[in-house]
C-alpha atoms as a PDB file:
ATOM      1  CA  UNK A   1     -18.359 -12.849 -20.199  1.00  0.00           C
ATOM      2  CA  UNK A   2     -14.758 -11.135 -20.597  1.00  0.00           C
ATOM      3  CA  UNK A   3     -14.942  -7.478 -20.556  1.00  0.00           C
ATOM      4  CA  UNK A   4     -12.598  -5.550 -22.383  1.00  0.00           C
ATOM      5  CA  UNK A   5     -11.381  -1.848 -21.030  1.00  0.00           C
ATOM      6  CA  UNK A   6     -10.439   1.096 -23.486  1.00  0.00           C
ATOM      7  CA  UNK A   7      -7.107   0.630 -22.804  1.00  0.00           C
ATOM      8  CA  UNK A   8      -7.230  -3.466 -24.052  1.00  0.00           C
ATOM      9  CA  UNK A   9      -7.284  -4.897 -20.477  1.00  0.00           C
ATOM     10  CA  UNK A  10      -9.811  -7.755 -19.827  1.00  0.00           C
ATOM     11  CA  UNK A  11     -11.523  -7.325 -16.522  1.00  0.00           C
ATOM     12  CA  UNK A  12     -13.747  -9.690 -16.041  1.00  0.00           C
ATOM     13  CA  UNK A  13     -14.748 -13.444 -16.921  1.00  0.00           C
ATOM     14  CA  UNK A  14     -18.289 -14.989 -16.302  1.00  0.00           C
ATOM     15  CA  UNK A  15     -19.145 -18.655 -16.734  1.00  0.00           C
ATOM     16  CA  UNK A  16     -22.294 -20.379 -16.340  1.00  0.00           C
ATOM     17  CA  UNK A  17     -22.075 -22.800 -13.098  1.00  0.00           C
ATOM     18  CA  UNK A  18     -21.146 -26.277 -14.360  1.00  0.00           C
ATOM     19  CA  UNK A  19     -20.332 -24.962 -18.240  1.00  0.00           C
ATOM     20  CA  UNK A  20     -16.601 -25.923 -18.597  1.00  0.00           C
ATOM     21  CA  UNK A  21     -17.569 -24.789 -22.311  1.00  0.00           C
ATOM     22  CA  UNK A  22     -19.415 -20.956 -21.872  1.00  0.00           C
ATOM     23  CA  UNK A  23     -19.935 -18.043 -24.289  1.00  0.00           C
ATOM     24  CA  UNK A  24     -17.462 -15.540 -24.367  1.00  0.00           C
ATOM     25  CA  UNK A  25     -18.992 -11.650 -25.168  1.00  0.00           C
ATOM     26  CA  UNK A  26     -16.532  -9.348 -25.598  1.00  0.00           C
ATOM     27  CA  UNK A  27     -16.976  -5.483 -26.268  1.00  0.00           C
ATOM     28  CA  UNK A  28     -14.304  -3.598 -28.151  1.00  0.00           C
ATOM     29  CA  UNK A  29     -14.000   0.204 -28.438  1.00  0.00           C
ATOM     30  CA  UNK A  30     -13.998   1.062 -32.474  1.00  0.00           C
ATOM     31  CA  UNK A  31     -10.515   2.959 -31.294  1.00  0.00           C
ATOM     32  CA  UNK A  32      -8.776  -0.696 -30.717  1.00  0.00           C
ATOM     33  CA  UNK A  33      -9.899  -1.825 -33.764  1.00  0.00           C
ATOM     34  CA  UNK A  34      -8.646   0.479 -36.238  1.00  0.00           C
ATOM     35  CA  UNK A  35      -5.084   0.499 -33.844  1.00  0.00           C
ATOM     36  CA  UNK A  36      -4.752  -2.917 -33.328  1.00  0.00           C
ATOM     37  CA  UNK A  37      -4.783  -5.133 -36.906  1.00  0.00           C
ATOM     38  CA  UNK A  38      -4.298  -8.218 -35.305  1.00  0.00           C
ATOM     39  CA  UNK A  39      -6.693  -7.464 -32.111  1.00  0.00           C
ATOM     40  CA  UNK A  40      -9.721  -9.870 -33.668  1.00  0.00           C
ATOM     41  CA  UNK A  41      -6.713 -12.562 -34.530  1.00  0.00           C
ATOM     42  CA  UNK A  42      -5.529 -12.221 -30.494  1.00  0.00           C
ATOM     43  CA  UNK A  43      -9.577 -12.363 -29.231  1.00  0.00           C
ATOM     44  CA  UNK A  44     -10.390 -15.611 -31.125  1.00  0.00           C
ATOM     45  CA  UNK A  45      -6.818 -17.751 -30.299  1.00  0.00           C
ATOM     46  CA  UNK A  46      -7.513 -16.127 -26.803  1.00  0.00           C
ATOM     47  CA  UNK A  47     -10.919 -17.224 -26.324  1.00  0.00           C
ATOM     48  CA  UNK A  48     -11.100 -20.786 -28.266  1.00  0.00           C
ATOM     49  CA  UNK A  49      -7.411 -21.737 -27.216  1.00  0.00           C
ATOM     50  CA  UNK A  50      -6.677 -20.665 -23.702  1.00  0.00           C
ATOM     51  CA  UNK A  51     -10.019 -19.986 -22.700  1.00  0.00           C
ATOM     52  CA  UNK A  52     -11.965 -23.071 -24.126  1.00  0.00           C
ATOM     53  CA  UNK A  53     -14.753 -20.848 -25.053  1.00  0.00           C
ATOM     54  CA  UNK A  54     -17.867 -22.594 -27.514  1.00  0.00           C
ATOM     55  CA  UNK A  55     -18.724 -19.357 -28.800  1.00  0.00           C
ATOM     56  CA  UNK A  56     -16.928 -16.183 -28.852  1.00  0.00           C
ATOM     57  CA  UNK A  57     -19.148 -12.649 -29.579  1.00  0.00           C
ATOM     58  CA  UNK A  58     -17.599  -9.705 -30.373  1.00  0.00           C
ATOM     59  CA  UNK A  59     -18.990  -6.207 -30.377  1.00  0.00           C
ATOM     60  CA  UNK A  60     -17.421  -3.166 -31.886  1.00  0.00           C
ATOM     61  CA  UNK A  61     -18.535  -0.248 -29.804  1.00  0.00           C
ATOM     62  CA  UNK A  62     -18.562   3.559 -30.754  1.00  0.00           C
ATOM     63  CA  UNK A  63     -18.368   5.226 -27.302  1.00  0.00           C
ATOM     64  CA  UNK A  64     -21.926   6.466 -27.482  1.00  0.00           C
ATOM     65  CA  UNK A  65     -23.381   3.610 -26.289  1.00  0.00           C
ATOM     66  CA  UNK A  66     -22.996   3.207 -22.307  1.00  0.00           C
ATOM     67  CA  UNK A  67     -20.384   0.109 -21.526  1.00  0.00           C
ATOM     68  CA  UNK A  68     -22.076  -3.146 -20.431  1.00  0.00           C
ATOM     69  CA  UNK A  69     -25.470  -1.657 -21.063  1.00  0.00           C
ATOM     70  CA  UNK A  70     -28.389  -4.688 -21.555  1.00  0.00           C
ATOM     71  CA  UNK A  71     -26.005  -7.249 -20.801  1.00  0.00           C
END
């Protein structure tokens, strides 16, 4: 699981044990999104082409909801 901080940084990565292919869940504060145009264009490359990733989900968040929370 990458983690992604208000300020854009990823902080963590998560893999299965023995998945060379995983699930990538990234959380993104509404803020980036309406800043960055080309932030979703970055994620995917990042995640499918460096990263190898199978899946990649992305989740706009509004601030209200408490980072990381159920996951």
């Amino acid at each position: 699981m990458l983690i992604q901080e208000r300020d854009g940084t990823i902080v963590r990565l998560l893999a299965p044990p023995g998945d060379d292919r995983c699930t990538i869940q990234v959380e993104v504060p509404l803020e980036n999104v309406e800043e960055q145009a080309t932030l979703f264009d970055r994620l995917i490359e990042y995640a499918f082409t460096t990263l190898g990733a199978r899946f990649l989900e992305v989740r706009v968040t509004t601030g209200d909801e408490e980072a990381g929370a159920g996951l």
